[in-house]
N, C-alpha and C. Protein backbone atom coordinates (compact mmCIF):
# COMPACT_ATOMS: atom_id res chain seq x y z
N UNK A 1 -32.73 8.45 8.17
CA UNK A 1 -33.05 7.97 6.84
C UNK A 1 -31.89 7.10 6.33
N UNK A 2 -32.50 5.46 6.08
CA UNK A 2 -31.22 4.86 5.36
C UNK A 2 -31.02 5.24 3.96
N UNK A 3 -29.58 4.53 3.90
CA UNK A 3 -29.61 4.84 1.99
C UNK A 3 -30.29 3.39 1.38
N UNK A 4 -30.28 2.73 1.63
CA UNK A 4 -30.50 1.28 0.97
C UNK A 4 -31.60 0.54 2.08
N UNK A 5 -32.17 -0.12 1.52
CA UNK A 5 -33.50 -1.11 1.87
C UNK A 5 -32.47 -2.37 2.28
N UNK A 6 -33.15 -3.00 3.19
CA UNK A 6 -32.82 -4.25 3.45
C UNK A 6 -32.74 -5.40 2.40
N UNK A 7 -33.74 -4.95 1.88
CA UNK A 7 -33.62 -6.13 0.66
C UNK A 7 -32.59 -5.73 -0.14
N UNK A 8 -32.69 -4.62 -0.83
CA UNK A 8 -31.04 -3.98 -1.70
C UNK A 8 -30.16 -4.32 -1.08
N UNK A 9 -29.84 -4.21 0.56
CA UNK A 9 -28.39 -4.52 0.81
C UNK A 9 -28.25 -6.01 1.06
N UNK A 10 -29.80 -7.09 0.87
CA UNK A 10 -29.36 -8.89 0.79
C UNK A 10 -29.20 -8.38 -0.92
N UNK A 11 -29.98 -8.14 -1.78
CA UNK A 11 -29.68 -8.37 -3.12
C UNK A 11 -28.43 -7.86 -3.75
N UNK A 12 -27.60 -6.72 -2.80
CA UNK A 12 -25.81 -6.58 -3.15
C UNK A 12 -25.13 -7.70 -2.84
N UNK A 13 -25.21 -8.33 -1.37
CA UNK A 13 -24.64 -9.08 -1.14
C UNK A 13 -24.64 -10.28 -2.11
N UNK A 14 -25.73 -10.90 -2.51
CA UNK A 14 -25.91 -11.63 -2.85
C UNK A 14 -25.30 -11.83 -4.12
N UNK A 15 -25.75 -10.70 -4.80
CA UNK A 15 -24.84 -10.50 -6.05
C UNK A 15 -23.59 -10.07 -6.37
N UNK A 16 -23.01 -9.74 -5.48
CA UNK A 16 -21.40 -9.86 -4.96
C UNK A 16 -21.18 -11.29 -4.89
N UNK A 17 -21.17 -12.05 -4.35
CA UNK A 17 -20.96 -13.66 -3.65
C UNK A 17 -21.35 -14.03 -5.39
N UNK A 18 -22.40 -14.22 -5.75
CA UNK A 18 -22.29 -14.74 -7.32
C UNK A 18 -21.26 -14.26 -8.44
N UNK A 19 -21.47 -13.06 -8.42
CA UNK A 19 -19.81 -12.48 -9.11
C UNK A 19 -19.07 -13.21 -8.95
N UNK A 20 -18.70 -12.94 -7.62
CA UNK A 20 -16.97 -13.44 -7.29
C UNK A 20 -17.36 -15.10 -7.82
N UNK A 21 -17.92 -15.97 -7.19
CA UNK A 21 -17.99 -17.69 -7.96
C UNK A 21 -17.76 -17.65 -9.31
N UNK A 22 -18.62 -16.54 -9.80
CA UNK A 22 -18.34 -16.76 -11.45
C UNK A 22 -16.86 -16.44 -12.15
N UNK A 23 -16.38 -15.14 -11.45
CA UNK A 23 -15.19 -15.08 -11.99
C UNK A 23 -14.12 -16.06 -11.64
N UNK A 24 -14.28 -16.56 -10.37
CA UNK A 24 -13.27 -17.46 -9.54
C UNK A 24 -13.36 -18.77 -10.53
N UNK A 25 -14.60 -19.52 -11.12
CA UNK A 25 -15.05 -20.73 -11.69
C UNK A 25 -14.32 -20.55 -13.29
N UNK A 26 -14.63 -19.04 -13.69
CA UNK A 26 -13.94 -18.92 -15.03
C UNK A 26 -12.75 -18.47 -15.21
N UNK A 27 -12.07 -18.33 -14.20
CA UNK A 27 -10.92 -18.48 -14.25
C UNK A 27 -9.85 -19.86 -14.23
N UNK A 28 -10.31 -20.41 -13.44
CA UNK A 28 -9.76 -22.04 -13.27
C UNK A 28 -9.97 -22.72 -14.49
N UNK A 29 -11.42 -22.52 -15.60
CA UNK A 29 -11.54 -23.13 -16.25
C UNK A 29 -10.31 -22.68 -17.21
N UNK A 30 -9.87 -21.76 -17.63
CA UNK A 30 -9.30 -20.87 -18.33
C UNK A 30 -7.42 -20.88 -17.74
N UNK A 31 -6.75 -21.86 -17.01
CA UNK A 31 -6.00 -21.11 -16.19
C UNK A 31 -4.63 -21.90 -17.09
N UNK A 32 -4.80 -23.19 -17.92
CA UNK A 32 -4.12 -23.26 -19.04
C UNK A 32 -3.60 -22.61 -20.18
N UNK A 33 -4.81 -21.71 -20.44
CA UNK A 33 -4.56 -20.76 -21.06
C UNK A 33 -3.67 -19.65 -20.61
N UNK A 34 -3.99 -18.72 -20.12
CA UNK A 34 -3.54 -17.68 -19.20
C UNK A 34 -2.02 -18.40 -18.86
N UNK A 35 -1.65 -19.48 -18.62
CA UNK A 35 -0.21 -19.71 -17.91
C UNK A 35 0.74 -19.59 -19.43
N UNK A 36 -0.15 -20.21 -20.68
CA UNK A 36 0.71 -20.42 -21.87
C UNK A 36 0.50 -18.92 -22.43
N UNK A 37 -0.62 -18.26 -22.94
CA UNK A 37 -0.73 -16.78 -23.43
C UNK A 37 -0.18 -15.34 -23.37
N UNK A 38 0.09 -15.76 -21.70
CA UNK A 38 0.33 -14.34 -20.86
C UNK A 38 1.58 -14.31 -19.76
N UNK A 39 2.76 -15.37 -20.92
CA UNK A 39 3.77 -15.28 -19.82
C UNK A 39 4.19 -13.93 -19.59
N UNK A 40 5.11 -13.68 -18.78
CA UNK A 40 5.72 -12.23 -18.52
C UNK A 40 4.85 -10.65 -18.10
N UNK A 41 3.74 -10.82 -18.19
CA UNK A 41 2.97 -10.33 -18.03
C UNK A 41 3.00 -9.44 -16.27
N UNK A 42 3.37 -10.47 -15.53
CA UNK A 42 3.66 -9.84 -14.40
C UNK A 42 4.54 -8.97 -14.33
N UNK A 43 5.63 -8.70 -15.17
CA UNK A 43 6.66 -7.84 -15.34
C UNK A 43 6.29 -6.67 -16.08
N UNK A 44 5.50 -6.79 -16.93
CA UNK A 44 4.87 -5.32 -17.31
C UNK A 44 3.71 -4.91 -16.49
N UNK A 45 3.35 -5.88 -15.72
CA UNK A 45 2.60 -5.16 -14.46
C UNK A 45 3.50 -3.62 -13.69
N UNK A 46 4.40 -4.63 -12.89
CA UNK A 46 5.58 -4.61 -12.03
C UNK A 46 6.25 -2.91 -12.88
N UNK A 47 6.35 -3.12 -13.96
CA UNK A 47 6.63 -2.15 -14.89
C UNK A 47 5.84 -0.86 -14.71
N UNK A 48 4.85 -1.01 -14.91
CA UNK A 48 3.48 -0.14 -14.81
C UNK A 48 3.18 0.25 -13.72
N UNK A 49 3.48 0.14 -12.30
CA UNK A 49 3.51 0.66 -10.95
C UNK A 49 4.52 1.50 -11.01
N UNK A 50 6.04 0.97 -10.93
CA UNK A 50 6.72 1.32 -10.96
C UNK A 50 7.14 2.52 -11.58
N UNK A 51 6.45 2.96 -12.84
CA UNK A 51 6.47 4.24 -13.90
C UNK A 51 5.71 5.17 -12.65
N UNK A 52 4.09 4.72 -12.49
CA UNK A 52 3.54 5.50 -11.77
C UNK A 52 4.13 6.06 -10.40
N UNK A 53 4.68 4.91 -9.77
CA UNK A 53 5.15 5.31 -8.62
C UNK A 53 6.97 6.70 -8.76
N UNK A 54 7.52 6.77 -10.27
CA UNK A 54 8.27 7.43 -10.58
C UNK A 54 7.72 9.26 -11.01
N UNK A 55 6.59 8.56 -11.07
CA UNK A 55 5.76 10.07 -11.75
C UNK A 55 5.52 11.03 -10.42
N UNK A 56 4.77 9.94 -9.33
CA UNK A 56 4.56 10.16 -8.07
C UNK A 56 5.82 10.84 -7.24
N UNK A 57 7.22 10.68 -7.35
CA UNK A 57 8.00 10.93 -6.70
C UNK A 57 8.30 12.12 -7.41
N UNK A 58 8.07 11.77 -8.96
CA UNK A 58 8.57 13.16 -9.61
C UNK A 58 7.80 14.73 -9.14
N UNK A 59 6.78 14.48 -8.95
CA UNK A 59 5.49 15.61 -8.90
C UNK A 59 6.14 15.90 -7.39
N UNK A 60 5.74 15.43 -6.60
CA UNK A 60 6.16 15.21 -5.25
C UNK A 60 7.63 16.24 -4.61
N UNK A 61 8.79 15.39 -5.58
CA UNK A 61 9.71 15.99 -5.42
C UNK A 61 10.08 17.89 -5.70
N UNK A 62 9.54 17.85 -7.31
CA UNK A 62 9.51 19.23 -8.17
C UNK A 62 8.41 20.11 -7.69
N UNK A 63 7.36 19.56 -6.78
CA UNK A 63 6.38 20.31 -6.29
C UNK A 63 6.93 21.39 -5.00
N UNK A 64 7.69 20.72 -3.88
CA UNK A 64 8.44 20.71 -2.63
C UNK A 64 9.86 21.88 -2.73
């Protein structure tokens, strides 16, 4: 017994592949923006792993 019909798994695909164009298309349109709005931004990314990955060592460590 499958889980999905042939047609469901062309109509995921399909609608995957349109997603991604749309976000990829509205992003470029948008990418002036985003460079002037959201400087530094990568650094509170970078920030935000980094906490997690401290929490991770913490649990980790105090667990052991």
């Amino acid at each position: 017994m499958e889980m999905f019909s042939t047609g469901q798994i062309i109509f995921g695909i399909l609608f995957f592949v349109a997603f991604v164009i749309v976000i990829i298309f509205s992003y470029r349109k948008d990418v002036k923006l985003h460079r002037k709005y959201y400087k530094g931004t990568l650094y509170i990314l970078l920030g935000f792993i980094a906490f997690i990955l401290l929490l991770f060592v913490l649990k980790t460590y105090l667990k052991g």
